[in-house]
Protein backbone atom coordinates (compact mmCIF):
# COMPACT_ATOMS: atom_id res chain seq x y z
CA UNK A 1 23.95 -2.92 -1.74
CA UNK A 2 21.72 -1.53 -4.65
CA UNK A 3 19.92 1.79 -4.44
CA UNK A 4 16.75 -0.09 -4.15
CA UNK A 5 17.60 -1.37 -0.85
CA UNK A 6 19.36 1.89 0.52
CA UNK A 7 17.21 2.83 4.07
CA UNK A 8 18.73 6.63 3.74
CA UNK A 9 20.21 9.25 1.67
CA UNK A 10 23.47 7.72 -0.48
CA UNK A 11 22.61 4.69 0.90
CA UNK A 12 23.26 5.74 4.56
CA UNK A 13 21.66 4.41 7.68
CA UNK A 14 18.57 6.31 9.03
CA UNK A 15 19.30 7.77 12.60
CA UNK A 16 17.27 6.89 15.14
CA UNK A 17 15.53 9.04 17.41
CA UNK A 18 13.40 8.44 20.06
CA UNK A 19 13.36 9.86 23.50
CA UNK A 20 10.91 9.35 26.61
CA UNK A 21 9.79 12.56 27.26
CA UNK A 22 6.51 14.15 28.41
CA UNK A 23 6.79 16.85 25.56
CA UNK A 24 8.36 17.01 21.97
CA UNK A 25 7.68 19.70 20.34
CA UNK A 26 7.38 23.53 21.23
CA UNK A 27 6.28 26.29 18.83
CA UNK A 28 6.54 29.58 19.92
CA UNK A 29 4.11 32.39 19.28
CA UNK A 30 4.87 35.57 19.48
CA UNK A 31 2.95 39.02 18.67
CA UNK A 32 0.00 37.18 16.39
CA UNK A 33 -3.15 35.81 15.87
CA UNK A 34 -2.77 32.23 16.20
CA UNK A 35 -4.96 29.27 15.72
CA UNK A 36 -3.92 25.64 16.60
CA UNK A 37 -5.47 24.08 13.90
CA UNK A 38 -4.13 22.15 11.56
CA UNK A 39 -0.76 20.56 11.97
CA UNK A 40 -0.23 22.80 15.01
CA UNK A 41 -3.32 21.18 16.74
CA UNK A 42 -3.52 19.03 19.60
CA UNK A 43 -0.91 20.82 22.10
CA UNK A 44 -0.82 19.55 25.40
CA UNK A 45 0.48 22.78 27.47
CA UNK A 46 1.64 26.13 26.91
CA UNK A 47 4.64 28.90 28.85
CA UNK A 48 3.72 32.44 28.77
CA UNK A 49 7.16 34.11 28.50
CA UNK A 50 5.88 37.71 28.56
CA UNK A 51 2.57 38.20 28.71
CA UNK A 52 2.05 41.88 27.11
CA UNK A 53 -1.71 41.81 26.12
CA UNK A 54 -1.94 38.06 24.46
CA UNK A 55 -5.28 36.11 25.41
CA UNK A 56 -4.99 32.42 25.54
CA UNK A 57 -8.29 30.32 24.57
CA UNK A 58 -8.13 26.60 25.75
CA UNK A 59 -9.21 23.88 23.75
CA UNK A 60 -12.27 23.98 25.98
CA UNK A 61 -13.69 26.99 28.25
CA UNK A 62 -13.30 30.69 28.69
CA UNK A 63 -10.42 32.55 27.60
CA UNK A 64 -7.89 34.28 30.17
CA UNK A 65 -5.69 36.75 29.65
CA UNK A 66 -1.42 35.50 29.87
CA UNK A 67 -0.80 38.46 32.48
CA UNK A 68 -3.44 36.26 34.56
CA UNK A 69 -0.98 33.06 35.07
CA UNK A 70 2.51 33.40 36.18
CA UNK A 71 5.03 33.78 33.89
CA UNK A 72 7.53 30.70 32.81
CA UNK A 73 5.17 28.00 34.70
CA UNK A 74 4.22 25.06 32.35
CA UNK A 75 0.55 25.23 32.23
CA UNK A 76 -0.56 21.48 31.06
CA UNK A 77 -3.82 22.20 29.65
CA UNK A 78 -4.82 22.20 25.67
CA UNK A 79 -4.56 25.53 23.66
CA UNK A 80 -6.85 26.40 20.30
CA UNK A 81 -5.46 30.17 19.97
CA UNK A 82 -2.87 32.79 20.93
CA UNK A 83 -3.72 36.23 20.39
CA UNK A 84 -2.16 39.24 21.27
CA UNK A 85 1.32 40.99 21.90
CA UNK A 86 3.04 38.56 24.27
CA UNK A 87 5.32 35.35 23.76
CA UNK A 88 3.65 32.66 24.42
CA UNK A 89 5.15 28.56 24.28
CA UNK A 90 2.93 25.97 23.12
CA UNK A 91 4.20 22.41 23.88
CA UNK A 92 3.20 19.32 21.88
């Protein structure tokens, strides 16, 4: 095999994976001001892990404040920012 046809480093196979979930990513904020903008954007839930003072602003609506939903319950709805003092899970 020449290089030229290689599909992977040193001429090794690419791995495949793939899987069938729901979710596939989660990014975790935690004490700061975050927007979901760029390659963070379009997240399709979020898991307040402690809530301290962070506000969470959907894609859409009013903000609420994390200690206002209960803690470590997958909330499915889009998120644009995190601010605040808590630990908050954004899943993709």
């Amino acid at each position: 095999m020449s290089r030229a046809d290689a599909s992977g480093i040193s001429g090794r196979s690419k791995p495949t994976i793939s899987d069938s979930a729901k979710f596939s990513k989660i990014r975790t904020v935690s004490a700061e001001d975050f927007y979901a903008t760029g390659s963070n954007r379009g997240t399709s839930g979020f898991i307040v892990e402690t809530a301290g003072n962070s506000v969470i602003t959907p894609t859409r609506g009013d903000a609420i404040n994390a200690s206002g939903v209960i803690a470590k319950d997958l909330f499915e709805i889009g998120v644009q920012r995190v601010s605040g003092s808590g630990t908050v899970h954004l899943v993709y």
